[in-house]
PDB file of N, CA and C in Angstrom:
ATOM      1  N   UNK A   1     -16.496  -7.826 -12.170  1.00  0.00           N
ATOM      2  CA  UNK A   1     -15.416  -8.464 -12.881  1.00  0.00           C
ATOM      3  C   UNK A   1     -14.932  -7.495 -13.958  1.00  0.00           C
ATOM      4  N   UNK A   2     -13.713  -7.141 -13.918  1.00  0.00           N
ATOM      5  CA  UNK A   2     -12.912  -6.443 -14.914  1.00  0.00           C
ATOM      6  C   UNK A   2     -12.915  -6.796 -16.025  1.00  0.00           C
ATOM      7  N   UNK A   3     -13.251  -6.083 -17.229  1.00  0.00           N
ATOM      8  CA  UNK A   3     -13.497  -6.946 -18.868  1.00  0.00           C
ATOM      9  C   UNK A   3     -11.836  -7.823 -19.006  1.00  0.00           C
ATOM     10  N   UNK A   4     -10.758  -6.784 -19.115  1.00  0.00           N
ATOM     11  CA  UNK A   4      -9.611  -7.105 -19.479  1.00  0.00           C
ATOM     12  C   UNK A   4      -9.051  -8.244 -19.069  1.00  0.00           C
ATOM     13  N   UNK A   5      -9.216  -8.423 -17.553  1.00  0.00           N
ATOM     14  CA  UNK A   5      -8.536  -9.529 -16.920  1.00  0.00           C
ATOM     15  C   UNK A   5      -9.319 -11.311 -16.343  1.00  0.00           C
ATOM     16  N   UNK A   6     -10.776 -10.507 -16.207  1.00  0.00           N
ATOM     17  CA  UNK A   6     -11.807 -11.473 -16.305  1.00  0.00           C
ATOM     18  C   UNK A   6     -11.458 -12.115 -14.587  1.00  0.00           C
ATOM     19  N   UNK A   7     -11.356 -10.856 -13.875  1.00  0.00           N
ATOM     20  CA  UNK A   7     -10.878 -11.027 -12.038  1.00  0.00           C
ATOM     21  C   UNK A   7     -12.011 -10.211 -11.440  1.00  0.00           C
ATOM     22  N   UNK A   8     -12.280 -10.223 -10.388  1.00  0.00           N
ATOM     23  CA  UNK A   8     -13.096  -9.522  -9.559  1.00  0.00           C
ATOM     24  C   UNK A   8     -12.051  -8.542  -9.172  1.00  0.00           C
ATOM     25  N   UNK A   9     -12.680  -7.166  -8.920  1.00  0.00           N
ATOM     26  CA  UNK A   9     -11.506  -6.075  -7.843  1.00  0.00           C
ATOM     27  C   UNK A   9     -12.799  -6.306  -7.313  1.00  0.00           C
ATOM     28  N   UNK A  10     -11.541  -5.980  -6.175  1.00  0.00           N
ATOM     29  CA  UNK A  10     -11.599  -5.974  -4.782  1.00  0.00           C
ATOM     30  C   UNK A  10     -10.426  -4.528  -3.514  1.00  0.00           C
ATOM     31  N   UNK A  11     -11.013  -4.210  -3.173  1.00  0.00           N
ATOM     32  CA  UNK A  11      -9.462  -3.153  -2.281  1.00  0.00           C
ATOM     33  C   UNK A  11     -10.086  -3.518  -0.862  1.00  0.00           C
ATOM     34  N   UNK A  12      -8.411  -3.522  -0.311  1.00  0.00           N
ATOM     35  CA  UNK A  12      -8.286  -4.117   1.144  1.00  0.00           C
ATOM     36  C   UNK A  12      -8.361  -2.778   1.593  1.00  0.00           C
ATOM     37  N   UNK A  13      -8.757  -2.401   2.975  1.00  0.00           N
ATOM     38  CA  UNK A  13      -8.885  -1.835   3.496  1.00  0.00           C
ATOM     39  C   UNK A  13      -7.698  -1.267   4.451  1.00  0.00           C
ATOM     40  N   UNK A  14      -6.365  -1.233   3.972  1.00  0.00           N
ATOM     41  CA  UNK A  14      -5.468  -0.670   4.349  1.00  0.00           C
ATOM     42  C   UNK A  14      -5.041   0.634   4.985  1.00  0.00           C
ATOM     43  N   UNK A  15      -3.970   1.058   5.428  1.00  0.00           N
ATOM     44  CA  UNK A  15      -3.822   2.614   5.669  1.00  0.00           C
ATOM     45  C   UNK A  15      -3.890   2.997   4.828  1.00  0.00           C
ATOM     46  N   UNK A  16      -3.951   4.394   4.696  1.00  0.00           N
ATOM     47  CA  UNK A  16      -3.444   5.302   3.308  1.00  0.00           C
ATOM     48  C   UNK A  16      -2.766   6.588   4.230  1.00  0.00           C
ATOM     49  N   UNK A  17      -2.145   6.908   2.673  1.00  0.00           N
ATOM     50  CA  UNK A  17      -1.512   7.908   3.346  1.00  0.00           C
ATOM     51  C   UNK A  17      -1.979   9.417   3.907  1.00  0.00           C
ATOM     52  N   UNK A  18      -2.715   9.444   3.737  1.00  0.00           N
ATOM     53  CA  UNK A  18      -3.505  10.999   3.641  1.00  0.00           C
ATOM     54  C   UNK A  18      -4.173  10.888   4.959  1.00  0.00           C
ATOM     55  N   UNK A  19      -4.273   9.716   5.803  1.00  0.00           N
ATOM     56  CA  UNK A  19      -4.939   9.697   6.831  1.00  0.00           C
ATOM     57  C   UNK A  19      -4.654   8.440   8.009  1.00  0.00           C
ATOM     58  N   UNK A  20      -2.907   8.674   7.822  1.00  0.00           N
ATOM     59  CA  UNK A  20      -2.132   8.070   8.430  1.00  0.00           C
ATOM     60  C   UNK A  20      -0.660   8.190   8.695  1.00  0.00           C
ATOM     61  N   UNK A  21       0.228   8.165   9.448  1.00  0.00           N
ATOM     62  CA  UNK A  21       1.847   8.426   9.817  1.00  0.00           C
ATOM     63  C   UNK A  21       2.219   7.247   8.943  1.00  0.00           C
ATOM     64  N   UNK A  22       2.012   5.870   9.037  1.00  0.00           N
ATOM     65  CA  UNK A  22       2.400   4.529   8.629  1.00  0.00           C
ATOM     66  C   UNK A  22       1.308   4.106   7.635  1.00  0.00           C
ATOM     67  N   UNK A  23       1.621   3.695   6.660  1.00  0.00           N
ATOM     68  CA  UNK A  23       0.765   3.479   6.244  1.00  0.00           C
ATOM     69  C   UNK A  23       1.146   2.705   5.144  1.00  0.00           C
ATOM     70  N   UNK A  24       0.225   1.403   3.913  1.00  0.00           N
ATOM     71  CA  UNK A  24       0.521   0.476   3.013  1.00  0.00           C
ATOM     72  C   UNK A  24       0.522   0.616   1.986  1.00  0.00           C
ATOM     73  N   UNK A  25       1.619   0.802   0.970  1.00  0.00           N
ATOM     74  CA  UNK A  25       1.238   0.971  -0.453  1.00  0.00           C
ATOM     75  C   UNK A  25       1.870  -0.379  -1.281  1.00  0.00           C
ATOM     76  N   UNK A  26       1.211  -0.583  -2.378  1.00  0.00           N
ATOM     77  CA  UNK A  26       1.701  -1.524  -3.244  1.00  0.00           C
ATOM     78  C   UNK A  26       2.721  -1.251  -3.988  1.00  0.00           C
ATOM     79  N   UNK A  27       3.227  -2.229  -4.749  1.00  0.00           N
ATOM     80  CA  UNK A  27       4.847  -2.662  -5.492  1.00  0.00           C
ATOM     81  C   UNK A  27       4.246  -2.472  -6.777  1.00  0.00           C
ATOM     82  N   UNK A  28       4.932  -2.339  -7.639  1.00  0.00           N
ATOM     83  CA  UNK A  28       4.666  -2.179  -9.416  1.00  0.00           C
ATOM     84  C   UNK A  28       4.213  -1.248  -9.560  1.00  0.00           C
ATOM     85  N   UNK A  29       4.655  -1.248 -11.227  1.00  0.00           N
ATOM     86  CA  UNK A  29       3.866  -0.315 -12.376  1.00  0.00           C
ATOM     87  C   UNK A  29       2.905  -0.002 -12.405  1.00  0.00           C
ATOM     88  N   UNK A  30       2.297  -1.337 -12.755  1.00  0.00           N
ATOM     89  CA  UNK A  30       0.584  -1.611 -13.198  1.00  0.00           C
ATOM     90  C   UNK A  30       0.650  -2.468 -12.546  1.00  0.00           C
ATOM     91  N   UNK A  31      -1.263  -3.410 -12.442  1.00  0.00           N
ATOM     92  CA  UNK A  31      -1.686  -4.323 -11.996  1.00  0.00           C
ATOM     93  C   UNK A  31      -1.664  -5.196 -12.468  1.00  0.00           C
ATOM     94  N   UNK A  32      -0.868  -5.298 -14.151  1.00  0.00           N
ATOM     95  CA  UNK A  32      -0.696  -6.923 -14.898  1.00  0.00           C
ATOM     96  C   UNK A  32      -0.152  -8.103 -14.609  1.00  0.00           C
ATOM     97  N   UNK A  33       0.775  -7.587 -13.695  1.00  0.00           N
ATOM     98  CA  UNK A  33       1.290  -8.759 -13.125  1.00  0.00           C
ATOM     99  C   UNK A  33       1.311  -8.802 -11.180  1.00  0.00           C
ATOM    100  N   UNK A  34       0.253  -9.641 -10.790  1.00  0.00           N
ATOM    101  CA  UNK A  34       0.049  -9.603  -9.131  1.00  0.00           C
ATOM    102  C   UNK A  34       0.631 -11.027  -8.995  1.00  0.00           C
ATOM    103  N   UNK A  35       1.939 -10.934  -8.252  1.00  0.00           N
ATOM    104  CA  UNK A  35       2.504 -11.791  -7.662  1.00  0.00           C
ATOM    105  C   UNK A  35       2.156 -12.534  -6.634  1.00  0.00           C
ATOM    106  N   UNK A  36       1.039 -12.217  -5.704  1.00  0.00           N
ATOM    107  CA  UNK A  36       0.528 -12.374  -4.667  1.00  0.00           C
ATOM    108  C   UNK A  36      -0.765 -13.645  -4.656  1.00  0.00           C
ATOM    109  N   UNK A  37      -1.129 -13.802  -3.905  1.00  0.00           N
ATOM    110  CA  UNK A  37      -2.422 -14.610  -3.782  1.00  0.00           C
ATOM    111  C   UNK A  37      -2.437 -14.683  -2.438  1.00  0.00           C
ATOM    112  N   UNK A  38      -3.427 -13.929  -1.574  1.00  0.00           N
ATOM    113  CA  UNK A  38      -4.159 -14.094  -0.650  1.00  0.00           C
ATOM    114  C   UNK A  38      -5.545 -14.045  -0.469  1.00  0.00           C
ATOM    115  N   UNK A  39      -5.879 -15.076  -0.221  1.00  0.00           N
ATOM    116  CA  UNK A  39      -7.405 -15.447   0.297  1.00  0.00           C
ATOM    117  C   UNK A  39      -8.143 -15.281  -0.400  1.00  0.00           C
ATOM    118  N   UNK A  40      -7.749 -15.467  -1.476  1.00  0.00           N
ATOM    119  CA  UNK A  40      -8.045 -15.780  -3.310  1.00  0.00           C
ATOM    120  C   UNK A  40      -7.786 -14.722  -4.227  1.00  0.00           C
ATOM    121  N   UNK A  41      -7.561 -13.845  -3.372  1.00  0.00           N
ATOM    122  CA  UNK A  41      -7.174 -12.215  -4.152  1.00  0.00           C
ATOM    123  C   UNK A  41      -6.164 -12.524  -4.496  1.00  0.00           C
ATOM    124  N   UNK A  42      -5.917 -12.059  -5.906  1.00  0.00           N
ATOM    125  CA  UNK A  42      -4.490 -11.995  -6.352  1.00  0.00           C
ATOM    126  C   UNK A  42      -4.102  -9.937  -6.271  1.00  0.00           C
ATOM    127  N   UNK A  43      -2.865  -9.671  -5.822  1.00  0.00           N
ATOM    128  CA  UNK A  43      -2.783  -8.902  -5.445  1.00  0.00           C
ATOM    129  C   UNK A  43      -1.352  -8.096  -5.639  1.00  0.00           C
ATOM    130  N   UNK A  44      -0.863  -6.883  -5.097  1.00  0.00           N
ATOM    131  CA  UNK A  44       0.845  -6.646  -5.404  1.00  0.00           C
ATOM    132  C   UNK A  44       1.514  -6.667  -4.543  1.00  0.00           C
ATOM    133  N   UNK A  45       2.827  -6.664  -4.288  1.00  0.00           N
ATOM    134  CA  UNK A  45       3.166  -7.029  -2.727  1.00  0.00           C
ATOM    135  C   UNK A  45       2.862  -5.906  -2.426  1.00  0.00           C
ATOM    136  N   UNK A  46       2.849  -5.638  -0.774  1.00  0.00           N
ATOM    137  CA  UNK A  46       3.009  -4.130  -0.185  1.00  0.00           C
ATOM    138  C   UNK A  46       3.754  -4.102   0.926  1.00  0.00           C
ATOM    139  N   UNK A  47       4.449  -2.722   1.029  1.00  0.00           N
ATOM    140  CA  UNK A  47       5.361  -2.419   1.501  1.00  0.00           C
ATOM    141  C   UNK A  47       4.271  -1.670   2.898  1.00  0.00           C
ATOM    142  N   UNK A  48       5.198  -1.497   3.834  1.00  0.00           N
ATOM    143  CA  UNK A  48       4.336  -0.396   5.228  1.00  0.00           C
ATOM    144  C   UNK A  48       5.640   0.597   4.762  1.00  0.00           C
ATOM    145  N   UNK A  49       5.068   1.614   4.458  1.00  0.00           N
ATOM    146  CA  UNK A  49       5.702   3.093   4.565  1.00  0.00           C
ATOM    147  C   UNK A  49       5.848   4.310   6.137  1.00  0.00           C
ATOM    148  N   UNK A  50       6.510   5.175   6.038  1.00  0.00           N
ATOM    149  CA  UNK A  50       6.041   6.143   6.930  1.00  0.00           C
ATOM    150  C   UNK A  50       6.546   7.257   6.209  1.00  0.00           C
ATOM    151  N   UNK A  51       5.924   8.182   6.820  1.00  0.00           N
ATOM    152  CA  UNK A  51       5.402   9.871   5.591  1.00  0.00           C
ATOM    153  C   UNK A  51       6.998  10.199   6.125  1.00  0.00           C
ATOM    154  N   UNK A  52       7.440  10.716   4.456  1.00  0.00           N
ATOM    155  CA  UNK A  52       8.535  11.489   5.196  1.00  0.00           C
ATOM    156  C   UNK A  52       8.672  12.660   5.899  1.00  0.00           C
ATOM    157  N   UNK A  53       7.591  13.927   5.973  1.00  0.00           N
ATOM    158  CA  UNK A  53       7.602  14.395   6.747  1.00  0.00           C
ATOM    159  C   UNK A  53       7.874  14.479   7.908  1.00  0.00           C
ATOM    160  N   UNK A  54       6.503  13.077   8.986  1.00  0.00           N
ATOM    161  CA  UNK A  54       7.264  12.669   9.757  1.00  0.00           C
ATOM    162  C   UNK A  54       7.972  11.659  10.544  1.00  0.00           C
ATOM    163  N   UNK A  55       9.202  11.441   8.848  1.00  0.00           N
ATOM    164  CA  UNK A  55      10.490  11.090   9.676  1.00  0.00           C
ATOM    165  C   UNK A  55      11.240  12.072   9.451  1.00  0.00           C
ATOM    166  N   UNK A  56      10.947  12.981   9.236  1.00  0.00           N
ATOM    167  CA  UNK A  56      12.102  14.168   8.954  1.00  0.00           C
ATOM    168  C   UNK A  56      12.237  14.926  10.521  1.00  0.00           C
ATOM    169  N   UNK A  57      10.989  14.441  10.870  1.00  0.00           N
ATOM    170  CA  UNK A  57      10.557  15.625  12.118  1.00  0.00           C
ATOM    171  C   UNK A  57      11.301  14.371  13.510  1.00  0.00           C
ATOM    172  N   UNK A  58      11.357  13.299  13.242  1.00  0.00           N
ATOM    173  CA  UNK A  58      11.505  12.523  14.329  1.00  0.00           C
ATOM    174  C   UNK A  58      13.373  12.271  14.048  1.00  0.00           C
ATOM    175  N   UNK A  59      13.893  12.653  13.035  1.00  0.00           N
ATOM    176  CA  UNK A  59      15.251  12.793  12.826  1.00  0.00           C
ATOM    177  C   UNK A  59      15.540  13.924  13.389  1.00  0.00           C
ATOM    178  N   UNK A  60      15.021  14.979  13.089  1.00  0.00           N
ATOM    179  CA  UNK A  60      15.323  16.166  13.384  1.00  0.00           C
ATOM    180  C   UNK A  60      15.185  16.840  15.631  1.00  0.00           C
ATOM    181  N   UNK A  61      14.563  15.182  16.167  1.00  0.00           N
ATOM    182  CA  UNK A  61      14.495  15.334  17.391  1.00  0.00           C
ATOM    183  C   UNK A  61      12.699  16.070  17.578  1.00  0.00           C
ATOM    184  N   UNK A  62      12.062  16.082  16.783  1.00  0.00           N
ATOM    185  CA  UNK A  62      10.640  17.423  16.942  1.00  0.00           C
ATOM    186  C   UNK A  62       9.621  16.110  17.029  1.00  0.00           C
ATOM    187  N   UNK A  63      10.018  14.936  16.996  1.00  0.00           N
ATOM    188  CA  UNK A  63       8.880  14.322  17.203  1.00  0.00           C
ATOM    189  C   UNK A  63       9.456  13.012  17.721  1.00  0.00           C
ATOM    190  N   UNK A  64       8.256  12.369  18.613  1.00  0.00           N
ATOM    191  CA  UNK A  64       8.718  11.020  18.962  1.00  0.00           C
ATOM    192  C   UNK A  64       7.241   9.471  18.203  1.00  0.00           C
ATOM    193  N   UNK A  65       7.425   8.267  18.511  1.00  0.00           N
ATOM    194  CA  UNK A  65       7.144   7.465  18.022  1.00  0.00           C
ATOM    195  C   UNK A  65       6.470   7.117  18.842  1.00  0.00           C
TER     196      UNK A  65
END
C-alpha cells in the first residue's frame, strides 16, 4: 500500500513498448487522478499504440501487418 494514497499498486501485465510493434500505454500526467475502475483497480485509461517506426515502414510500403 502506497503511504500517499493509502491504494495497493498493482501493474497489469500489458505490452510495452520495447518488446512489442502494438503495444498499451496509459493517459495522464500523474497517477492522482485514475478515472478507471477495473476489477477493483483503479487505474488510467489506456490507449493501444503502434511504434512509429513501424508505421513509418508500413507507409513507406517496407513492411506489411
Amino acid at each position: 500500500m502506497t503511504p500517499k494514497t493509502n491504494r495497493y499498486v498493482s501493474a497489469p501485465n500489458f505490452p510495452k513498448s520495447g518488446e512489442h510493434i502494438v503495444f498499451v500505454r496509459g493517459s495522464g500526467v500523474d497517477k492522482t487522478k485514475l478515472p478507471l475502475k477495473i476489477n477493483g483497480i483503479d487505474m488510467l485509461t489506456q490507449y493501444v499504440w503502434i511504434r512509429g517506426d513501424e508505421m513509418n515502414q508500413a507507409i513507406n510500403g517496407k513492411r506489411t501487418f
